[in-house]
N, C-alpha and C. Protein backbone atom coordinates (compact mmCIF):
# COMPACT_ATOMS: atom_id res chain seq x y z
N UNK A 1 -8.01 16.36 12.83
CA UNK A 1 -7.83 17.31 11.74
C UNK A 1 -7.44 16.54 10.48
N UNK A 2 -8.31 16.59 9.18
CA UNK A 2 -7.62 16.47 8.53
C UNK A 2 -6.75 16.84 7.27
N UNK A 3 -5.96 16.32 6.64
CA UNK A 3 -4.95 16.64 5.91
C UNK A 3 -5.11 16.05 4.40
N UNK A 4 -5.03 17.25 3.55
CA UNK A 4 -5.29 17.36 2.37
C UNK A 4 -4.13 16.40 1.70
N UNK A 5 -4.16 15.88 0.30
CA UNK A 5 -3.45 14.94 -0.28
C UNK A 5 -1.78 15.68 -0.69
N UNK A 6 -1.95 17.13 -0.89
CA UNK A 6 -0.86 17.97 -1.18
C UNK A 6 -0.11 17.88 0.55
N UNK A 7 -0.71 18.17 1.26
CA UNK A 7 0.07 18.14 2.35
C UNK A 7 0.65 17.19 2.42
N UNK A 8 -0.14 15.64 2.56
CA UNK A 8 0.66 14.36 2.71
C UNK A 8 1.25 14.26 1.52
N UNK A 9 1.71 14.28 0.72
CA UNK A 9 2.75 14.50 -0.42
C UNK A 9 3.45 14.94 -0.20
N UNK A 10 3.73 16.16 0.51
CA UNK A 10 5.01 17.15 0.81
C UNK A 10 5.57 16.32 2.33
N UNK A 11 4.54 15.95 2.80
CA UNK A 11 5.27 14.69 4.18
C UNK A 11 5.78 13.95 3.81
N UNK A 12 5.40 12.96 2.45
CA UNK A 12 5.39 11.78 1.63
C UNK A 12 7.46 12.22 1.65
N UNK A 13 7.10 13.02 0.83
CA UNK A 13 8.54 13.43 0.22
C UNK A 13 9.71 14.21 0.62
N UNK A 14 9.12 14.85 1.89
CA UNK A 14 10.12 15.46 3.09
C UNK A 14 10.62 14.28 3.55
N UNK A 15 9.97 13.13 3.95
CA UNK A 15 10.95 11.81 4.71
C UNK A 15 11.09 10.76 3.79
N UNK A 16 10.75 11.03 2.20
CA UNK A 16 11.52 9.59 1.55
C UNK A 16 11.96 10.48 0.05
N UNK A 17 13.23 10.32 -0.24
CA UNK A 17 13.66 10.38 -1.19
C UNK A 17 13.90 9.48 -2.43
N UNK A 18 13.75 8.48 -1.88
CA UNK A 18 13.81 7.34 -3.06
C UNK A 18 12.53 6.94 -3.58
N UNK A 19 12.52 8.00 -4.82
CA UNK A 19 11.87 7.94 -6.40
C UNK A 19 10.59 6.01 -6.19
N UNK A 20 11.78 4.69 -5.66
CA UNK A 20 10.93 3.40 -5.76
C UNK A 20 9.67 3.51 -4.53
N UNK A 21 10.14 4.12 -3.23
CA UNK A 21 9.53 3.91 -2.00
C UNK A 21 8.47 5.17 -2.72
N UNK A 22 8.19 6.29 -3.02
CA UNK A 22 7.43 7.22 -3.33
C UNK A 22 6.01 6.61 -4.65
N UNK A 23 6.74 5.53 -5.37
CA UNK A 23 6.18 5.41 -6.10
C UNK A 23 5.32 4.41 -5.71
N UNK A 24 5.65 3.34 -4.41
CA UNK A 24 5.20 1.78 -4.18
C UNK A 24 4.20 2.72 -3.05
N UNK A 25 4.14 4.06 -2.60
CA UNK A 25 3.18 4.93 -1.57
C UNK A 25 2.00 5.26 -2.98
N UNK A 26 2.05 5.35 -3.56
CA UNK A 26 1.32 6.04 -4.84
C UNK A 26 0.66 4.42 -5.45
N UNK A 27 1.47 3.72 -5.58
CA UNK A 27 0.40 2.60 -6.11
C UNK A 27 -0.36 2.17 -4.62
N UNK A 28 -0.28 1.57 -3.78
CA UNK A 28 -0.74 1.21 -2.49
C UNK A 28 -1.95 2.40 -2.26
N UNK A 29 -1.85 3.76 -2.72
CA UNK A 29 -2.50 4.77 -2.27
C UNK A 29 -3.45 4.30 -3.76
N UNK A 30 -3.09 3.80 -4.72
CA UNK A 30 -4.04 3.81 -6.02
C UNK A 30 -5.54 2.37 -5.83
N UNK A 31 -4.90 1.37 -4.93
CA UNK A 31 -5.19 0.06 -4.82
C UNK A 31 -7.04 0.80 -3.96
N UNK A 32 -6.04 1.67 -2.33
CA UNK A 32 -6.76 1.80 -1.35
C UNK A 32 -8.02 2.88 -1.63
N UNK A 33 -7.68 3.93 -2.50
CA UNK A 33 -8.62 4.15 -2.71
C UNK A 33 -9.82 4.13 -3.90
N UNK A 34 -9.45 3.04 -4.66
CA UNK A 34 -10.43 2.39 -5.47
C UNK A 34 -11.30 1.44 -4.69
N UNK A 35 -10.95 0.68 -3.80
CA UNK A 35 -11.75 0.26 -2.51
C UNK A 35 -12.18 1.36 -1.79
N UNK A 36 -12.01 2.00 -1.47
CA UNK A 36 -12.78 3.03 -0.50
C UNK A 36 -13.92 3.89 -1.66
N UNK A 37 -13.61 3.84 -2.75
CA UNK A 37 -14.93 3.81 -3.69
C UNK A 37 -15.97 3.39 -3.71
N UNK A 38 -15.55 2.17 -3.76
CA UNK A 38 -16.13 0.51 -3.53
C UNK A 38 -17.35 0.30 -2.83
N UNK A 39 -16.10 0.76 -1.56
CA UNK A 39 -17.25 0.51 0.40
C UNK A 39 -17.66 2.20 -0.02
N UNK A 40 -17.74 2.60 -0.52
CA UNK A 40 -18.54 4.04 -0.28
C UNK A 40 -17.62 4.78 0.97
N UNK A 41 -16.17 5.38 1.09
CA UNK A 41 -16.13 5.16 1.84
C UNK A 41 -15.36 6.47 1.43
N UNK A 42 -14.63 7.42 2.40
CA UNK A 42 -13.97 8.48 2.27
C UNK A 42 -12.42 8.31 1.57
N UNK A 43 -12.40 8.26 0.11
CA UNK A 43 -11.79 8.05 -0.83
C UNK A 43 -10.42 9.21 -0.23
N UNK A 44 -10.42 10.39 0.09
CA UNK A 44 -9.45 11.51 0.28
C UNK A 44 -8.81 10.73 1.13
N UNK A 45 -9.64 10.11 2.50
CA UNK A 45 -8.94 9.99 3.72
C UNK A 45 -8.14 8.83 3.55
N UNK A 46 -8.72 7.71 2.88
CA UNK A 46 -8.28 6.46 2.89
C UNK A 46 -6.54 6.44 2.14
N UNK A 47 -6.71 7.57 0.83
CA UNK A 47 -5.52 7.60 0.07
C UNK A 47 -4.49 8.12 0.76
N UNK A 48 -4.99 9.08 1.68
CA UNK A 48 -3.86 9.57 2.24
C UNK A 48 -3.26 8.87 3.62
N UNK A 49 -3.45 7.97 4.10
CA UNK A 49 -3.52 6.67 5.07
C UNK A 49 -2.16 5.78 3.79
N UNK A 50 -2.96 5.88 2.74
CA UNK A 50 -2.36 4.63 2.02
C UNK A 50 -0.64 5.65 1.56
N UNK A 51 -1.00 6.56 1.09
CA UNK A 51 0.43 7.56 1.07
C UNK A 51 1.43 7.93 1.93
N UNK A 52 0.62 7.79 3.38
CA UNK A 52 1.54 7.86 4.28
C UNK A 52 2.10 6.70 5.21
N UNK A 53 1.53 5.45 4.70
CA UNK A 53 2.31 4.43 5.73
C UNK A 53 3.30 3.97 5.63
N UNK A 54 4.08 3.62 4.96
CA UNK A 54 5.90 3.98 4.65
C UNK A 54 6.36 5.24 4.41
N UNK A 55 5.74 6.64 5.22
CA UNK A 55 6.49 7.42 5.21
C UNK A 55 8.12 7.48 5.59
N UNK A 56 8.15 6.79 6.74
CA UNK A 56 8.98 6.91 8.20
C UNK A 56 10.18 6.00 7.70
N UNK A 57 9.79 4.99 6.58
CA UNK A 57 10.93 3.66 6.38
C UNK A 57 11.98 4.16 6.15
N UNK A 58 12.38 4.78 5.38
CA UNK A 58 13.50 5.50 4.93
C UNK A 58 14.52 5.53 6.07
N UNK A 59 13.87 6.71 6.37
CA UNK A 59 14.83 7.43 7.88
C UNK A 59 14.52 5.96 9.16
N UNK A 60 14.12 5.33 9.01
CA UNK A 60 13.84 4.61 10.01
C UNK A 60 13.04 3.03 9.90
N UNK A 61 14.51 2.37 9.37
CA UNK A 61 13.84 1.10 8.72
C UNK A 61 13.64 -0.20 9.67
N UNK A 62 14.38 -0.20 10.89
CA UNK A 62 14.23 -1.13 11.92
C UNK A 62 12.70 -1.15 11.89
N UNK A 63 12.71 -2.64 12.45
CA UNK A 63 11.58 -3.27 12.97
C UNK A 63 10.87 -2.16 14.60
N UNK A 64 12.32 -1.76 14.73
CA UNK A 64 11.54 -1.45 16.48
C UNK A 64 11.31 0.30 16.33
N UNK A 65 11.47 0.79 14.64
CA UNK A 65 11.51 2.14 14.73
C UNK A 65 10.18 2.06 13.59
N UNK A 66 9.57 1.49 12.34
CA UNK A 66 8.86 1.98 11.61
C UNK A 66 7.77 0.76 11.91
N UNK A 67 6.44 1.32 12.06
CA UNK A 67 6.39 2.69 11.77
C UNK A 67 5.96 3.41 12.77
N UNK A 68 6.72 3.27 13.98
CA UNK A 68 5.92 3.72 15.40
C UNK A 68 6.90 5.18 15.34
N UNK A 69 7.97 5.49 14.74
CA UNK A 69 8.59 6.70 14.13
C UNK A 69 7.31 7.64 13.46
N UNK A 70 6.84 6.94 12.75
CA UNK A 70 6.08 7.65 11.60
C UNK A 70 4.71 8.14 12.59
N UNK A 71 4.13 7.21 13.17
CA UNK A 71 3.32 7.42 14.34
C UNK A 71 3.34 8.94 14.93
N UNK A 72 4.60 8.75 15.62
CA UNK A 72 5.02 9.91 16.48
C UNK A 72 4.79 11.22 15.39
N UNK A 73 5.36 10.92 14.58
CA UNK A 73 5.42 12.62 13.32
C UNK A 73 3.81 12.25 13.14
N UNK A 74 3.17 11.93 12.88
CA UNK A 74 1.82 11.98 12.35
C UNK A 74 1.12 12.83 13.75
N UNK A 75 1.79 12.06 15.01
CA UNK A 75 0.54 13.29 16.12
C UNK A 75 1.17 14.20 16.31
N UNK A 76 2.06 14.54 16.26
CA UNK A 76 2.87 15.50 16.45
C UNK A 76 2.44 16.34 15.06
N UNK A 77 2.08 16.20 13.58
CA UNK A 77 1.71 17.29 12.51
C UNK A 77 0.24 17.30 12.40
N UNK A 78 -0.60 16.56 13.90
CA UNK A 78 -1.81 16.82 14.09
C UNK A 78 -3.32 16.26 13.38
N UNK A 79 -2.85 14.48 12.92
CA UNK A 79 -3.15 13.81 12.62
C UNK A 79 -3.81 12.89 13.04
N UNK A 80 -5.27 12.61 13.28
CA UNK A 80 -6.08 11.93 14.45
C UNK A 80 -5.27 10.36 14.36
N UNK A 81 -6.18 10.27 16.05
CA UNK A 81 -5.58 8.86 16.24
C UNK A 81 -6.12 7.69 15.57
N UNK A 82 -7.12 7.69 14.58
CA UNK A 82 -7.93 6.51 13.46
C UNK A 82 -6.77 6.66 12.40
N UNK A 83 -6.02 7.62 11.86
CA UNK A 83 -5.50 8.06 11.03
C UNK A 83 -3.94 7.08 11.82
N UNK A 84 -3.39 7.60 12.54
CA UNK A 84 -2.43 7.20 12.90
C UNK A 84 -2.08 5.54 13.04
N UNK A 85 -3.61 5.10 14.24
CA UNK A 85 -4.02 3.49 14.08
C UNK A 85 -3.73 2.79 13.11
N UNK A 86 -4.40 3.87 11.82
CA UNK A 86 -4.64 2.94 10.65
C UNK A 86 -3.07 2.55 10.04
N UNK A 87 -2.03 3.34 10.16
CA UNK A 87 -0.85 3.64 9.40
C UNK A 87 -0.16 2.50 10.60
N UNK A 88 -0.27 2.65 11.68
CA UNK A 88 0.41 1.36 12.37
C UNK A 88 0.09 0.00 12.37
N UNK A 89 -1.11 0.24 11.48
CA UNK A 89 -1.66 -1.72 11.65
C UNK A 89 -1.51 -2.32 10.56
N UNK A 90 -0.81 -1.60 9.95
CA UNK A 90 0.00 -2.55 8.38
C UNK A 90 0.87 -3.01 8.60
N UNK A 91 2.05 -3.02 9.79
CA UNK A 91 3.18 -3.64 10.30
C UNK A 91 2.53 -4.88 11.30
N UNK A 92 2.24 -6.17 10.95
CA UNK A 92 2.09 -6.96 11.92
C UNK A 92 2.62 -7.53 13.76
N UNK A 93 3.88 -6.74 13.88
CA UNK A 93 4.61 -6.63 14.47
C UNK A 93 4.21 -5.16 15.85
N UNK A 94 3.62 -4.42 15.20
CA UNK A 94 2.99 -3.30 16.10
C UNK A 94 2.11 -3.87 16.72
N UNK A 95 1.15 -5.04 16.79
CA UNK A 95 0.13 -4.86 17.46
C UNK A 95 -1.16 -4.28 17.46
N UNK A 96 -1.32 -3.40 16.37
CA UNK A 96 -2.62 -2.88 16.34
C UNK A 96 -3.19 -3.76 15.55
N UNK A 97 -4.66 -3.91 16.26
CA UNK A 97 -5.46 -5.04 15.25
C UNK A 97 -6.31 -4.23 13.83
N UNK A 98 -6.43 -5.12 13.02
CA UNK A 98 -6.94 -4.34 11.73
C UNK A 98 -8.37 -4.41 12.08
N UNK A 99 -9.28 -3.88 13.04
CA UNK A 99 -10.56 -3.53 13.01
C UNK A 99 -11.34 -2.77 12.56
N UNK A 100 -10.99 -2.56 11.25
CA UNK A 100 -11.81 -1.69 10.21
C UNK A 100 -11.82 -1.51 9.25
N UNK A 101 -12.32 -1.64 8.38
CA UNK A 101 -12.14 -1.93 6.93
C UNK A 101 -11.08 -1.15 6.10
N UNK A 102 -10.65 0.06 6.64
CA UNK A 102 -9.61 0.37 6.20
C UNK A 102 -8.60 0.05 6.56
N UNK A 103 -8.25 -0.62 7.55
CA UNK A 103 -6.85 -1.31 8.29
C UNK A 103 -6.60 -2.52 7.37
N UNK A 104 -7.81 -2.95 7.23
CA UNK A 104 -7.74 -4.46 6.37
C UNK A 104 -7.41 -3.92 4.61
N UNK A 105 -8.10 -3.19 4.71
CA UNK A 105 -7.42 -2.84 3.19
C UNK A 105 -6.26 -1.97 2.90
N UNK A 106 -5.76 -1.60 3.73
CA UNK A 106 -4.41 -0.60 3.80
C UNK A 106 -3.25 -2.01 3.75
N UNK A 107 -3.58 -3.15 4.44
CA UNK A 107 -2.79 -4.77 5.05
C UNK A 107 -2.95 -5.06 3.01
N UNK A 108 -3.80 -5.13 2.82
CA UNK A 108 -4.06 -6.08 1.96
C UNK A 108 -3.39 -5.84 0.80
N UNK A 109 -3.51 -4.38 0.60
CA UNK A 109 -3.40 -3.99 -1.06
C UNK A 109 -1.42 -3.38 -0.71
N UNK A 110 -0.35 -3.33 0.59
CA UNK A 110 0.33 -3.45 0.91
C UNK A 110 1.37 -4.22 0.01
N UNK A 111 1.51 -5.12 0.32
CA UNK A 111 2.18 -5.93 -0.48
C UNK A 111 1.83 -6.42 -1.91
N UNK A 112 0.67 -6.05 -1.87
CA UNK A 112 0.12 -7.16 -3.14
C UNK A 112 0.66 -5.69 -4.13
N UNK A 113 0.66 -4.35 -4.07
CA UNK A 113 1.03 -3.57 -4.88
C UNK A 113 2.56 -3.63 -5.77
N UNK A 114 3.25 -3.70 -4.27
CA UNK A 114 4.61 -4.22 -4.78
C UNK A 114 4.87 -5.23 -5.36
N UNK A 115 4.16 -5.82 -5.30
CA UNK A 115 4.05 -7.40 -5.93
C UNK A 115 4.04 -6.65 -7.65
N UNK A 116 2.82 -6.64 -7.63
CA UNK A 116 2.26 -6.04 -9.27
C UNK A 116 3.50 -5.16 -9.61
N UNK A 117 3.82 -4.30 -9.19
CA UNK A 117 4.79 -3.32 -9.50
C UNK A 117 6.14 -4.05 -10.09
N UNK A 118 6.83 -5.29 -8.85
CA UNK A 118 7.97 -6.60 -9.64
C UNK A 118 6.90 -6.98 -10.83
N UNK A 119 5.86 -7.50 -11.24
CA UNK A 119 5.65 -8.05 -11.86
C UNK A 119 5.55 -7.17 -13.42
N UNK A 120 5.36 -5.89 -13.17
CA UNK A 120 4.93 -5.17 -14.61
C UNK A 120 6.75 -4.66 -14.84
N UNK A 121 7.51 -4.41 -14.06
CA UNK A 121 8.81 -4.53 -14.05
C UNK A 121 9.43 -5.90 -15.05
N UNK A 122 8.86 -6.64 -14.72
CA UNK A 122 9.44 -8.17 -16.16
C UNK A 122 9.19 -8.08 -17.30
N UNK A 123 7.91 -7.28 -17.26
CA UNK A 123 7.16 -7.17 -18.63
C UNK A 123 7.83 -6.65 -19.74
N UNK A 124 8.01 -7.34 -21.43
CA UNK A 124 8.69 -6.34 -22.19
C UNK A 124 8.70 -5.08 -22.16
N UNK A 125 7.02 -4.09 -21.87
CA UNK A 125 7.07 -2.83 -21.68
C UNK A 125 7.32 -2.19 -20.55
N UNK A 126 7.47 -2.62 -19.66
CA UNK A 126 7.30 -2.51 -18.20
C UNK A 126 6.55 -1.95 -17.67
N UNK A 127 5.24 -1.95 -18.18
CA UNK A 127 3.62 -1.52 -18.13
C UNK A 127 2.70 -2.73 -17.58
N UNK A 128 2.29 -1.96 -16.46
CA UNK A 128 1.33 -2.86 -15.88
C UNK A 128 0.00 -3.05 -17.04
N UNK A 129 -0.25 -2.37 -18.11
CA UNK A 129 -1.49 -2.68 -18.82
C UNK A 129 -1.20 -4.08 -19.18
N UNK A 130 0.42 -4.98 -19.49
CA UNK A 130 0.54 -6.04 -19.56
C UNK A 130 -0.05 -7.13 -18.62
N UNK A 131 -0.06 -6.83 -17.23
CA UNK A 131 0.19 -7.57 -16.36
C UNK A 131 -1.54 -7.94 -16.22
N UNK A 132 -1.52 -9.75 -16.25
CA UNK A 132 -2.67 -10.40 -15.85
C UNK A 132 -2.65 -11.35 -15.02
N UNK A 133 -3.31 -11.21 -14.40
CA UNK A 133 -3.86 -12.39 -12.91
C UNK A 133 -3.43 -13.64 -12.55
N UNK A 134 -3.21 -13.81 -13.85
CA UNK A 134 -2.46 -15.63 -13.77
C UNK A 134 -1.18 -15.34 -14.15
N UNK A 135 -0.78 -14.24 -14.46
CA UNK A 135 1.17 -13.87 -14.25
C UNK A 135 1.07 -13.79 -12.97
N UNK A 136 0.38 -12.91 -12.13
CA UNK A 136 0.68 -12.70 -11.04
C UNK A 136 0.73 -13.73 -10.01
N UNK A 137 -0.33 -14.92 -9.92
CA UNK A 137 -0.79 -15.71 -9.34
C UNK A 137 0.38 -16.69 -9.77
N UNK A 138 1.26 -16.82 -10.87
CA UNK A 138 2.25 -17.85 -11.39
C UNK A 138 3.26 -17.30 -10.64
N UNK A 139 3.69 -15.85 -10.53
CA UNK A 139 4.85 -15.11 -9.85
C UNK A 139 5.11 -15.56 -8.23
N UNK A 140 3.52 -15.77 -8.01
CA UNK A 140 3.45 -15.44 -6.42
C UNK A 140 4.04 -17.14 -6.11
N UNK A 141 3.96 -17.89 -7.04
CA UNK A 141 4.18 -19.25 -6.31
C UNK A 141 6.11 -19.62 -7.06
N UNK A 142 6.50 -18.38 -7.71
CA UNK A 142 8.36 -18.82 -7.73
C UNK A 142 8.72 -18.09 -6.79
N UNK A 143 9.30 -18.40 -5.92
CA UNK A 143 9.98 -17.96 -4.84
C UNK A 143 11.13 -17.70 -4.89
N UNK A 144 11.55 -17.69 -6.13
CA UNK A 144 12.96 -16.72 -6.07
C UNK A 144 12.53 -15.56 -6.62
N UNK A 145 10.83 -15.34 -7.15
CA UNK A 145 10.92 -13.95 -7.33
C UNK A 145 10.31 -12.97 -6.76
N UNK A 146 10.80 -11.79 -6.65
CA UNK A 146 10.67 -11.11 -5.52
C UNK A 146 10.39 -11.34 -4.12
N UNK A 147 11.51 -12.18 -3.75
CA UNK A 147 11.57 -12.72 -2.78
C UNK A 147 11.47 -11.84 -1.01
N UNK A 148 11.52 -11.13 -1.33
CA UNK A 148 11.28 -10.28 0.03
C UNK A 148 9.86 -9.94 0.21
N UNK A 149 8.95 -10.17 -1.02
CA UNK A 149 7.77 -9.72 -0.42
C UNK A 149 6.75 -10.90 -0.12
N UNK A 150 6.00 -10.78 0.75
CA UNK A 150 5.69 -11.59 1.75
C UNK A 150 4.28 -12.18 0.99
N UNK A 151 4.39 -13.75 0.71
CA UNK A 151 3.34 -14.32 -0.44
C UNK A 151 2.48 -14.67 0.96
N UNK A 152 2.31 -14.88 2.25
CA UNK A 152 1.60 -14.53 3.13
C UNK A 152 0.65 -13.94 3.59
N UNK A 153 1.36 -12.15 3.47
CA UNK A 153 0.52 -11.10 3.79
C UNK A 153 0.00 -10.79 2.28
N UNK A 154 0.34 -11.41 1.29
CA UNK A 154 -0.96 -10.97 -0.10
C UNK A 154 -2.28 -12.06 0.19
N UNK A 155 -1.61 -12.95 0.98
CA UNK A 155 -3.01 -14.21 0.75
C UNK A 155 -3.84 -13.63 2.39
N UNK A 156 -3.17 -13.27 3.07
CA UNK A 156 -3.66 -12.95 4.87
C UNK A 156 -4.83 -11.54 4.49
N UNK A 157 -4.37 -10.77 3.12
CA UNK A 157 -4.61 -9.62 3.19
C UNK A 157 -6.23 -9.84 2.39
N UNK A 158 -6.08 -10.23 1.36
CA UNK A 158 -7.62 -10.98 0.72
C UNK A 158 -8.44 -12.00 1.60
N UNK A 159 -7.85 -12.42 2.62
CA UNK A 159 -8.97 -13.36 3.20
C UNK A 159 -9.31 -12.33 3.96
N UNK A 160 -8.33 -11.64 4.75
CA UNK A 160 -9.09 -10.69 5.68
C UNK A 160 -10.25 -9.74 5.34
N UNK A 161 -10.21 -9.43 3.79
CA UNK A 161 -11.02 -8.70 3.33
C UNK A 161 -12.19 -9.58 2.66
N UNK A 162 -11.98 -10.98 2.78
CA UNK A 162 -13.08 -12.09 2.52
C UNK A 162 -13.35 -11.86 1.22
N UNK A 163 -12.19 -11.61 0.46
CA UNK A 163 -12.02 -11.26 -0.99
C UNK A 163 -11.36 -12.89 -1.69
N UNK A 164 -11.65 -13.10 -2.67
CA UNK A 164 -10.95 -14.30 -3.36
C UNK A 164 -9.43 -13.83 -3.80
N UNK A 165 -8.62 -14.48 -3.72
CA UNK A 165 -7.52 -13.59 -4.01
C UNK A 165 -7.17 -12.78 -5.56
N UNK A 166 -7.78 -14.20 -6.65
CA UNK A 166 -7.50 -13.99 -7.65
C UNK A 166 -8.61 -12.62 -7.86
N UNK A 167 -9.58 -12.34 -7.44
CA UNK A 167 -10.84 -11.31 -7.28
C UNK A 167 -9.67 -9.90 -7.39
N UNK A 168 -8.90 -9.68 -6.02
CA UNK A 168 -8.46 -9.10 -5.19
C UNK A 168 -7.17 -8.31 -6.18
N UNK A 169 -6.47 -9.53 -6.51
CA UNK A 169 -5.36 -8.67 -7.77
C UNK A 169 -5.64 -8.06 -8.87
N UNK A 170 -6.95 -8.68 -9.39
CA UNK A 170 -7.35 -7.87 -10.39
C UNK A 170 -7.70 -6.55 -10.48
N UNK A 171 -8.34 -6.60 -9.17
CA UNK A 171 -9.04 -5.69 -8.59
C UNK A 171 -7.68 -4.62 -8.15
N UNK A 172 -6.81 -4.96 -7.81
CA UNK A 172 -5.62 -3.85 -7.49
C UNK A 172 -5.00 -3.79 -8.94
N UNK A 173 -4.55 -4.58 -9.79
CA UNK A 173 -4.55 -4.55 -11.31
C UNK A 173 -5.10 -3.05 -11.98
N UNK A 174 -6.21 -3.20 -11.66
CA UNK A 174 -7.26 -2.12 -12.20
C UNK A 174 -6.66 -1.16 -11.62
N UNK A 175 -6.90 -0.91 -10.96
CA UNK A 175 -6.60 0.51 -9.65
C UNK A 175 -5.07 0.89 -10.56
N UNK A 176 -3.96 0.44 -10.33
CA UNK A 176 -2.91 0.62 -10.59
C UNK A 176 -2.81 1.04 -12.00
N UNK A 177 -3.92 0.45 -13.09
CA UNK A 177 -3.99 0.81 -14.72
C UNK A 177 -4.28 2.28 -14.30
N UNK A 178 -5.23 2.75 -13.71
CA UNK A 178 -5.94 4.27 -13.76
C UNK A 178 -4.91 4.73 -13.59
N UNK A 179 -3.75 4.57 -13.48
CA UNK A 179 -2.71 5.80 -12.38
C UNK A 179 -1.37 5.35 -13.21
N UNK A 180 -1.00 4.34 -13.95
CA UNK A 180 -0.16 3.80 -14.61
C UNK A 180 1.13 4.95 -15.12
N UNK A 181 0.69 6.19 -15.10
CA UNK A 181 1.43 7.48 -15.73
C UNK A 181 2.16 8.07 -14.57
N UNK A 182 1.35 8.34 -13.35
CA UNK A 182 2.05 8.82 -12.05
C UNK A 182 2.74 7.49 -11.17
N UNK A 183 2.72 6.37 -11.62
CA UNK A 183 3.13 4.68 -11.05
C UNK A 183 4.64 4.80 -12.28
N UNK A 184 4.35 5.33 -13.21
CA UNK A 184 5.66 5.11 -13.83
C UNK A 184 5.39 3.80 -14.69
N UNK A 185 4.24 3.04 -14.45
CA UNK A 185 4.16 1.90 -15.00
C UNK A 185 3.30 1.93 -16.76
């Protein structure tokens, strides 16, 4: 069955209250479905995959609870199991392999969002229309900044998608400009 973008919004925001986690679901959801444009690919379904895979963090931030928490509420509000798959194979740690182009791009544009998001955050305006490819690509190699997010899974996430990386940020760059008003950025 699936579930309209208003519904997963009202899921989005029944299990996360914090304004940053709602907003880093909304860029990640901006990245994924400008790729699912791309591949010709079901743009509704993909966004709402990308909106709901840190639903569960909030209420349930352990390693051994998210997002196999979020899992459980997804079949349980009657959410197929491609849908569910897809939302568990962004945690490397679950085990599900990314065998499908949306797993790989749900992985990819993951971190690299939050990334962009610290990075338009430095900016005098704090507008991503500032933010260019070789800030980002300069950011990704100081390691004291934004240090929790994983300069790994941005490079694991473009090869997997056999994307160049510098290709790949721009390319989420873009995505994130269209939406820059509901991103806050």
């Amino acid at each position: 069955m699936m579930r309209d973008r208003e519904f997963c919004m009202g899921l989005l925001r029944e299990y996360t209250k914090s304004e940053s986690l709602i907003k880093h679901a909304l860029a990640v959801e901006s990245c994924v479905v400008e790729y699912a444009r791309k591949f010709g690919e079901d743009a509704d379904y993909w966004g709402n995959v990308a909106l709901l895979h840190d639903f569960d963090y909030e209420r349930y931030p352990g390693a051994n609870q998210h997002p196999f928490e979020g899992g459980k509420i997804l079949k349980e509000r009657g959410f197929d199991e491609e849908f569910v798959s897809s939302v568990l194979s962004h945690a490397d740690y679950t085990g599900v392999p990314r065998d499908t182009k949306l797993k790989k791009v749900l992985f990819a544009c993951d971190e690299l969002a939050g990334f962009i998001t610290a990075v338009a955050y430095v900016r005098p305006s704090k507008s991503v229309d500032e933010v260019e490819v070789r800030s980002v690509i300069k950011k990704i190699k100081d390691r004291a900044f934004a240090k929790n997010v994983s300069r790994e899974d941005i490079r694991k996430g473009a090869e997997g998608l056999g994307i160049d990386l510098e290709e790949h940020i721009g390319f989420c760059i873009e995505a994130m400009k269209k939406r820059r008003h509901e991103l806050g950025l």
